[in-house]
N, C-alpha and C. Protein backbone atom coordinates (compact mmCIF):
# COMPACT_ATOMS: atom_id res chain seq x y z
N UNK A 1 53.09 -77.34 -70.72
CA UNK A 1 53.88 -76.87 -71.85
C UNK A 1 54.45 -75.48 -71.57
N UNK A 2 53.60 -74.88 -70.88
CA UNK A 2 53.99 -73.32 -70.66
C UNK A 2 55.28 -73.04 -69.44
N UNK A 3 55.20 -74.20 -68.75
CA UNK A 3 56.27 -74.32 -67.66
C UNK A 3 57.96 -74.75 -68.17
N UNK A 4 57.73 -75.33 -69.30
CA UNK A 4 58.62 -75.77 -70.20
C UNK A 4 59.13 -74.91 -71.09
N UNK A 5 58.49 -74.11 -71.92
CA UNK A 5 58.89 -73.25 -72.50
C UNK A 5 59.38 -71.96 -71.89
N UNK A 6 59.26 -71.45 -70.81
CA UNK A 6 59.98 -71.02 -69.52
C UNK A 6 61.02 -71.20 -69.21
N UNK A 7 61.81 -72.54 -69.29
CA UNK A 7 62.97 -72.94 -68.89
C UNK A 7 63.88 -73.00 -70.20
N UNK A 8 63.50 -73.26 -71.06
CA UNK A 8 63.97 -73.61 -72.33
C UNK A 8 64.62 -72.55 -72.33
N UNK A 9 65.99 -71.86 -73.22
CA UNK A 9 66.98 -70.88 -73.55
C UNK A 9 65.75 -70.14 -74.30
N UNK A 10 65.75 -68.94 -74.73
CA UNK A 10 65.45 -68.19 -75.81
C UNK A 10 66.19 -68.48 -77.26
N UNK A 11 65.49 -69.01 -78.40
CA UNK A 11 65.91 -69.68 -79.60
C UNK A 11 65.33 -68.87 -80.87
N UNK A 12 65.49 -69.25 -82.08
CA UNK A 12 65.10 -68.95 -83.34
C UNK A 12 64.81 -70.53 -84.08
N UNK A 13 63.74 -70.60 -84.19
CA UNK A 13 63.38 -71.90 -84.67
C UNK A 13 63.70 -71.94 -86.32
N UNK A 14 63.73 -72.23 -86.51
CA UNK A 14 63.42 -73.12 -88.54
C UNK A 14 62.78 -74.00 -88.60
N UNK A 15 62.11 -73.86 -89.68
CA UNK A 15 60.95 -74.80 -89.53
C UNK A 15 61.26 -74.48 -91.41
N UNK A 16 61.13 -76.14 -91.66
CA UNK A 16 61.28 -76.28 -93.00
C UNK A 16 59.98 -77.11 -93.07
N UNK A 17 59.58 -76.51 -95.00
CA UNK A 17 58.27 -76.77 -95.39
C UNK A 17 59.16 -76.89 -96.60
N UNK A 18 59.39 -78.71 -97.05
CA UNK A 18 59.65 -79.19 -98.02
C UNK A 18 59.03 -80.12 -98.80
N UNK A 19 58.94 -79.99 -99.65
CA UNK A 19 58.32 -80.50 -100.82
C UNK A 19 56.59 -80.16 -101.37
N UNK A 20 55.41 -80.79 -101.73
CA UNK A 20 54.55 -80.34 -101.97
C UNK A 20 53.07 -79.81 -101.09
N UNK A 21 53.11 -78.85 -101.16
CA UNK A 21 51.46 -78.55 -100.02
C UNK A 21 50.73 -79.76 -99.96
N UNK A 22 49.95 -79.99 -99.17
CA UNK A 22 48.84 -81.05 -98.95
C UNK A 22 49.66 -82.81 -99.07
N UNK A 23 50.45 -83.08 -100.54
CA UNK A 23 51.08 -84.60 -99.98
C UNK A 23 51.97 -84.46 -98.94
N UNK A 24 52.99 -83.97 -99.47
CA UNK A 24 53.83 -83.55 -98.22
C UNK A 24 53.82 -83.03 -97.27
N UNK A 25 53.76 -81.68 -97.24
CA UNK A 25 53.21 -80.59 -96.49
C UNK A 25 52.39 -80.99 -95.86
N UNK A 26 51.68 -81.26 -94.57
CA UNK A 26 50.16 -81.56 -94.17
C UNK A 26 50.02 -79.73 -93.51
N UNK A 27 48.64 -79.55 -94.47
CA UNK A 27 48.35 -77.49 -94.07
C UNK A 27 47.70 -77.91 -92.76
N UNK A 28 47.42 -78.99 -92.07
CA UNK A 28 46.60 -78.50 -90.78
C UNK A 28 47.93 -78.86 -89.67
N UNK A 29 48.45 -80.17 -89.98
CA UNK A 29 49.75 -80.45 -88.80
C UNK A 29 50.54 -78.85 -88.87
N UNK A 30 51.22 -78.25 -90.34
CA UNK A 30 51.82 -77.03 -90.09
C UNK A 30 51.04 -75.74 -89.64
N UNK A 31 49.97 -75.90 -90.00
CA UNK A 31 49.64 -74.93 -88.99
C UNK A 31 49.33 -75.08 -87.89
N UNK A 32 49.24 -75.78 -87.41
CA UNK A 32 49.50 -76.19 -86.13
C UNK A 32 50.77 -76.32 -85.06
N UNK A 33 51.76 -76.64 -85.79
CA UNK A 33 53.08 -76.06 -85.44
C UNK A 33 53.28 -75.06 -85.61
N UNK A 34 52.79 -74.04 -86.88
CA UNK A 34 53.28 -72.71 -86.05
C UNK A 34 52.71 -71.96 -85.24
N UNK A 35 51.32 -72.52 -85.09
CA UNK A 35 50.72 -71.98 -83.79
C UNK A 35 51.45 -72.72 -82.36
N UNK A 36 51.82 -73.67 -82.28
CA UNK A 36 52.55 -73.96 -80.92
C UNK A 36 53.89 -73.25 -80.96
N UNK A 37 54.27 -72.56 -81.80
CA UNK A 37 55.60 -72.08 -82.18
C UNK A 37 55.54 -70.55 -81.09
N UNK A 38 54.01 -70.33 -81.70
CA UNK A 38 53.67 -68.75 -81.29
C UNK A 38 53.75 -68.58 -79.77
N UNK A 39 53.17 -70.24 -79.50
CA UNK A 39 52.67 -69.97 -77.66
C UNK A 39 54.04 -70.38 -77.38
N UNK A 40 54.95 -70.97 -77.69
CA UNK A 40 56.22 -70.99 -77.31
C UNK A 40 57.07 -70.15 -76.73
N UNK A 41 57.45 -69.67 -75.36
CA UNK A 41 57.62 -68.41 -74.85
C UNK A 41 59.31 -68.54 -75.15
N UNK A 42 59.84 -69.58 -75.29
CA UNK A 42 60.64 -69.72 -75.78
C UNK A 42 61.65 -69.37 -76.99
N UNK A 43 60.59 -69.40 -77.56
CA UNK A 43 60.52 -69.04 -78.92
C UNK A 43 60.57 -67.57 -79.51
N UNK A 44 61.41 -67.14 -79.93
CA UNK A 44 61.57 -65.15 -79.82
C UNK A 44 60.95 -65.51 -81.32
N UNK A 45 62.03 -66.27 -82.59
CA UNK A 45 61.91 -66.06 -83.53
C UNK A 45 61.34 -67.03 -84.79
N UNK A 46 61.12 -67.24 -85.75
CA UNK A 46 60.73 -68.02 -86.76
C UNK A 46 61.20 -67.81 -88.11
N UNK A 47 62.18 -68.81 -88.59
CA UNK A 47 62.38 -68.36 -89.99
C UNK A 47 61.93 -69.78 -90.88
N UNK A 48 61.26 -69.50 -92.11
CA UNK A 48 60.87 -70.32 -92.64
C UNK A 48 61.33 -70.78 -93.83
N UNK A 49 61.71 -72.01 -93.77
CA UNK A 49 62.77 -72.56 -95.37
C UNK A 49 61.83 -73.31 -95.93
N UNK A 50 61.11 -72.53 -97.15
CA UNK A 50 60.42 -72.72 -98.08
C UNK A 50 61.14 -73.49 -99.33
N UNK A 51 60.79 -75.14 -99.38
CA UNK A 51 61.27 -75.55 -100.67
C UNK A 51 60.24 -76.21 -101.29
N UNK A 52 59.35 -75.66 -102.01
CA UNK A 52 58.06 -76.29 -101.85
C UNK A 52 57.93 -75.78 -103.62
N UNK A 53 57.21 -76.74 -104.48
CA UNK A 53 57.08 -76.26 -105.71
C UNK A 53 55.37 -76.27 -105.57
N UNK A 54 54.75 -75.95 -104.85
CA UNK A 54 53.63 -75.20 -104.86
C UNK A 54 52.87 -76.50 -104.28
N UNK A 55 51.78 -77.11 -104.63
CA UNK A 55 50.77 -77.77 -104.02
C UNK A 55 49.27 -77.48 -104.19
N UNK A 56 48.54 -77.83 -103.13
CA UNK A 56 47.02 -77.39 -103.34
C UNK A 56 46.50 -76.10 -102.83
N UNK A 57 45.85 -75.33 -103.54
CA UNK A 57 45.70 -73.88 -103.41
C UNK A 57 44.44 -74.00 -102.00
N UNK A 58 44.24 -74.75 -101.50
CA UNK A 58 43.00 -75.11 -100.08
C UNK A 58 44.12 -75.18 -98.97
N UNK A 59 45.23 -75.68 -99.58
CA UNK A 59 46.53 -76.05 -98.71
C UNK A 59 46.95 -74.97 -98.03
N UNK A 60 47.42 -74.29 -99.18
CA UNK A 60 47.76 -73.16 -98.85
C UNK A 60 46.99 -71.76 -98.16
N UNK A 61 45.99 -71.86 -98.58
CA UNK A 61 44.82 -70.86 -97.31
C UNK A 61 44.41 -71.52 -96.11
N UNK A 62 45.05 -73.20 -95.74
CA UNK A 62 44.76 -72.91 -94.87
C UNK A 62 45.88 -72.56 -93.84
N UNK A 63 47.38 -72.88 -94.15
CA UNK A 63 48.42 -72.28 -93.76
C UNK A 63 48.68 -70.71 -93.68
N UNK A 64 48.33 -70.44 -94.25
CA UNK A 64 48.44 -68.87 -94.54
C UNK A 64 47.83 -67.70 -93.34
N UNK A 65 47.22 -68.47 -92.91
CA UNK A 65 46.43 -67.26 -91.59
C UNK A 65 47.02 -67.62 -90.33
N UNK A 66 47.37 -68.95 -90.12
CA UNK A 66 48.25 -69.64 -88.99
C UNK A 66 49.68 -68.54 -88.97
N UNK A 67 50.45 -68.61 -90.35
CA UNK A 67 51.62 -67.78 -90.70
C UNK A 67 51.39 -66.54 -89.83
N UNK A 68 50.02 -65.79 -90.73
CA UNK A 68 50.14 -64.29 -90.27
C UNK A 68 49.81 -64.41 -88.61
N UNK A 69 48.99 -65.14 -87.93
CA UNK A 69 48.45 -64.92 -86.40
C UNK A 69 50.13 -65.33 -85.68
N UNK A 70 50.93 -65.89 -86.45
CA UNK A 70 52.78 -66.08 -85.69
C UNK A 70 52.98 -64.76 -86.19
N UNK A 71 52.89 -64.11 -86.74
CA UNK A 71 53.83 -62.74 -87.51
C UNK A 71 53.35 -61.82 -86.58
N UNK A 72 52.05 -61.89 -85.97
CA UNK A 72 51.34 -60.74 -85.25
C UNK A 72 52.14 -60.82 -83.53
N UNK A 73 52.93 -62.16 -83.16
CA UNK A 73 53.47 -62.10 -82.10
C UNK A 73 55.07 -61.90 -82.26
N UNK A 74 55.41 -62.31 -83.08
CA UNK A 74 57.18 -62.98 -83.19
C UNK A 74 57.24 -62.39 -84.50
N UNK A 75 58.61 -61.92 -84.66
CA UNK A 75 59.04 -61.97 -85.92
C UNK A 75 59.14 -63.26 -87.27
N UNK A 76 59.33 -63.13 -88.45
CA UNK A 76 59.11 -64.32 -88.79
C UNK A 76 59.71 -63.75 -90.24
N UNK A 77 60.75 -64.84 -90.67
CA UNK A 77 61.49 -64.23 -91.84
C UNK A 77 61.49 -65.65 -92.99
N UNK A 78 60.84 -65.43 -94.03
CA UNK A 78 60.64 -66.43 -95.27
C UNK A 78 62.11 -66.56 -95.76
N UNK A 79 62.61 -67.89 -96.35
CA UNK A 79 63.77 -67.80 -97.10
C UNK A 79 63.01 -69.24 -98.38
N UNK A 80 62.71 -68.27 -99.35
CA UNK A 80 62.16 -69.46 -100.40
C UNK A 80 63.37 -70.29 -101.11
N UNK A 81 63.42 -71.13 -101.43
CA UNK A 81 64.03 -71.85 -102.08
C UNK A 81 63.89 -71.88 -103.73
N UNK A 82 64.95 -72.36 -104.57
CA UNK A 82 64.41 -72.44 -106.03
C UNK A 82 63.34 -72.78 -106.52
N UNK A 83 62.61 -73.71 -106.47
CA UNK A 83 61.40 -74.38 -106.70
C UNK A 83 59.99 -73.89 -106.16
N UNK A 84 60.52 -72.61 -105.36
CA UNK A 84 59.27 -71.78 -104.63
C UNK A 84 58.32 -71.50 -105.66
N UNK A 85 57.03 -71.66 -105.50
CA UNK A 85 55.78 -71.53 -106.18
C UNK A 85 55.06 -69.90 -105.50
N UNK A 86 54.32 -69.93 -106.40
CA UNK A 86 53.81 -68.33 -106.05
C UNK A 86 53.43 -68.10 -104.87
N UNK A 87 52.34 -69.10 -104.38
CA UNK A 87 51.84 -69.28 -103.10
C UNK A 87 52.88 -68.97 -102.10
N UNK A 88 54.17 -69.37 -102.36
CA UNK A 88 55.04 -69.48 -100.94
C UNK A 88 55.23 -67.62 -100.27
N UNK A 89 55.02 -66.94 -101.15
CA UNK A 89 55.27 -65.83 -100.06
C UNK A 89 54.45 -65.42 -99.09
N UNK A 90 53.09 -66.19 -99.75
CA UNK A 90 51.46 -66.44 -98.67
C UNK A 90 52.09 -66.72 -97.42
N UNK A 91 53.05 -67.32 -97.78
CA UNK A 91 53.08 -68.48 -95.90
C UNK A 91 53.67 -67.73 -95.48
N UNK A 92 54.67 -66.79 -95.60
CA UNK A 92 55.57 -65.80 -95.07
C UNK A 92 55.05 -64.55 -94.46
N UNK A 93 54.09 -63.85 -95.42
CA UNK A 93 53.32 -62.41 -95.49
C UNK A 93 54.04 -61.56 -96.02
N UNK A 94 53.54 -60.04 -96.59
CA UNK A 94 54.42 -59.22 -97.14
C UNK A 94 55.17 -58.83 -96.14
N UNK A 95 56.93 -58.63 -96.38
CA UNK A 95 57.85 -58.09 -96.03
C UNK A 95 58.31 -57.14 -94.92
N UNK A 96 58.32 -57.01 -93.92
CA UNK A 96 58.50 -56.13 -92.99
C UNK A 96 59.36 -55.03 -93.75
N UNK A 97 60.61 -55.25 -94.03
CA UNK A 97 60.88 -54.19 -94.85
C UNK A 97 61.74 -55.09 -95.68
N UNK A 98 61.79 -54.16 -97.13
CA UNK A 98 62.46 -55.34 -98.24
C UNK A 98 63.82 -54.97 -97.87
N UNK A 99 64.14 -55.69 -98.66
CA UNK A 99 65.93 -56.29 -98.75
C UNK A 99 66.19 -56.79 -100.44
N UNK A 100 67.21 -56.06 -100.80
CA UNK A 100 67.59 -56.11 -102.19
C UNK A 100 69.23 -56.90 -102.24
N UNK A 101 69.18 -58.29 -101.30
CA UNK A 101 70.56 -58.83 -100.81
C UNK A 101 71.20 -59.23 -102.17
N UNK A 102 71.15 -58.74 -103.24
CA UNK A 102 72.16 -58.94 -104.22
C UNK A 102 72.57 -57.65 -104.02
N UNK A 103 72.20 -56.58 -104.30
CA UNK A 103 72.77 -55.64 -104.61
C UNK A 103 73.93 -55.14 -103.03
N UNK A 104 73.36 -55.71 -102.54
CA UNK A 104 73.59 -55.20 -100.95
C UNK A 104 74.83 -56.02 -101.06
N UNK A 105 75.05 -57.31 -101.50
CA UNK A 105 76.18 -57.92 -101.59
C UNK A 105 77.37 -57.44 -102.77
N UNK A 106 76.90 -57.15 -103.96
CA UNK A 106 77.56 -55.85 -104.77
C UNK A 106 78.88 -55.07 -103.95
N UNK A 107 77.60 -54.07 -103.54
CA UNK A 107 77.77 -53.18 -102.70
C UNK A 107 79.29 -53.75 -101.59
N UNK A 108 78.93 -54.42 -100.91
CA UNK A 108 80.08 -54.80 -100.54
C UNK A 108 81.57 -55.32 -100.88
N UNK A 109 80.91 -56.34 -102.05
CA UNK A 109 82.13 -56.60 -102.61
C UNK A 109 82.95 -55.61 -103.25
N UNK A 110 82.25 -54.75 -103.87
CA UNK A 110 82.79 -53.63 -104.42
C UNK A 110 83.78 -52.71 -103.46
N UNK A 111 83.40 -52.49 -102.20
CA UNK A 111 84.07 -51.88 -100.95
C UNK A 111 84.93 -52.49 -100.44
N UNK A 112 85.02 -53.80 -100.95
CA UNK A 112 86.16 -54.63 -100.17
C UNK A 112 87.28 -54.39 -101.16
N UNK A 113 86.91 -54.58 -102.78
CA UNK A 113 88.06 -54.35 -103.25
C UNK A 113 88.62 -53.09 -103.38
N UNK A 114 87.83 -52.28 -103.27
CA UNK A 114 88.02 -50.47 -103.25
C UNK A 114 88.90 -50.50 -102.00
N UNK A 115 88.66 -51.09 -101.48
CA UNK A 115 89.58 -51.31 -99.93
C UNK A 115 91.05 -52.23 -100.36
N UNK A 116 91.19 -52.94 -100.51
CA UNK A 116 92.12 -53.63 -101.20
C UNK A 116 92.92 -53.26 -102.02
N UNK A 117 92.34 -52.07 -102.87
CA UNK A 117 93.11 -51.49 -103.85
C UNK A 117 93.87 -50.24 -103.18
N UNK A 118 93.42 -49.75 -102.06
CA UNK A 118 93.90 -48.37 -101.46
C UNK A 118 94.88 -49.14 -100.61
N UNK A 119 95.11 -50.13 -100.44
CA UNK A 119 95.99 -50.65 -99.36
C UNK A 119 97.51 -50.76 -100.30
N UNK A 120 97.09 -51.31 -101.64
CA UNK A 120 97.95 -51.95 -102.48
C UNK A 120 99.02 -50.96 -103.16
C-alpha cells in the first residue's frame, strides 16, 4: 500500500459522511478510512462533507478520535451540511482558525460594487 501511495499524484480527498451515524454511517468502517487516509502518503489533505442528522452518540465517540489522530498529521477541513447534528463538529475538531464566510462574502460584495460604482 505504501508503494502505491508513493506513486499516486498528491490529492485532497472528500470523504462524505451521509446520512445517519451507526445505520448509515458504519463509526468503525469510517474510522477506519480515515485512518488509511492518514497513512496515505498521498494524501496531503481531507475535507469532510458532513450531511448527517446526527445518529448514535457510541457512533460518534467512536469516530471522533480516528478524526482528531488524521488532524494531528494532515490538515482536515469540516463542511457540515443543513441537517448537521451537534455531534458533527466532533468529527471535524475545533477550528484551526475560524472563518466568518458570510461576512467575508459581504465584505466582498460590497467592494465589488464600490468598485463598480467608481468605474461608472
Amino acid at each position: 500500500m505504501q508503494i502505491l501511495s508513493r506513486l499516486r499524484p498528491p490529492t485532497v480527498a472528500v470523504v462524505d459522511m451521509q446520512g445517519m451515524i451507526g445505520p448509515a454511517v458504519r463509526p468503525l468502517e469510517f474510522t477506519r478510512l480515515l485512518l488509511r487516509l492518514r497513512d496515505d502518503q498521498s494524501v496531503r489533505g481531507v475535507v469532510l462533507n458532513i450531511d448527517s442528522p446526527g445518529g448514535t452518540a457510541v457512533g460518534a465517540e467512536v469516530i471522533t478520535p480516528g478524526a482528531v489522530r488524521l488532524r494531528r498529521d494532515k490538515p482536515v477541513a469540516g463542511f457540515v451540511g443543513a441537517p448537521g447534528a451537534a455531534r458533527a463538529p466532533a468529527a471535524t475538531g475545533p477550528p484551526a482558525r475560524s472563518c466568518d464566510c458570510a461576512a467575508r462574502s459581504r465584505s466582498r460584495a460590497s467592494s465589488a460594487g464600490s468598485a463598480h460604482r467608481a468605474a461608472t
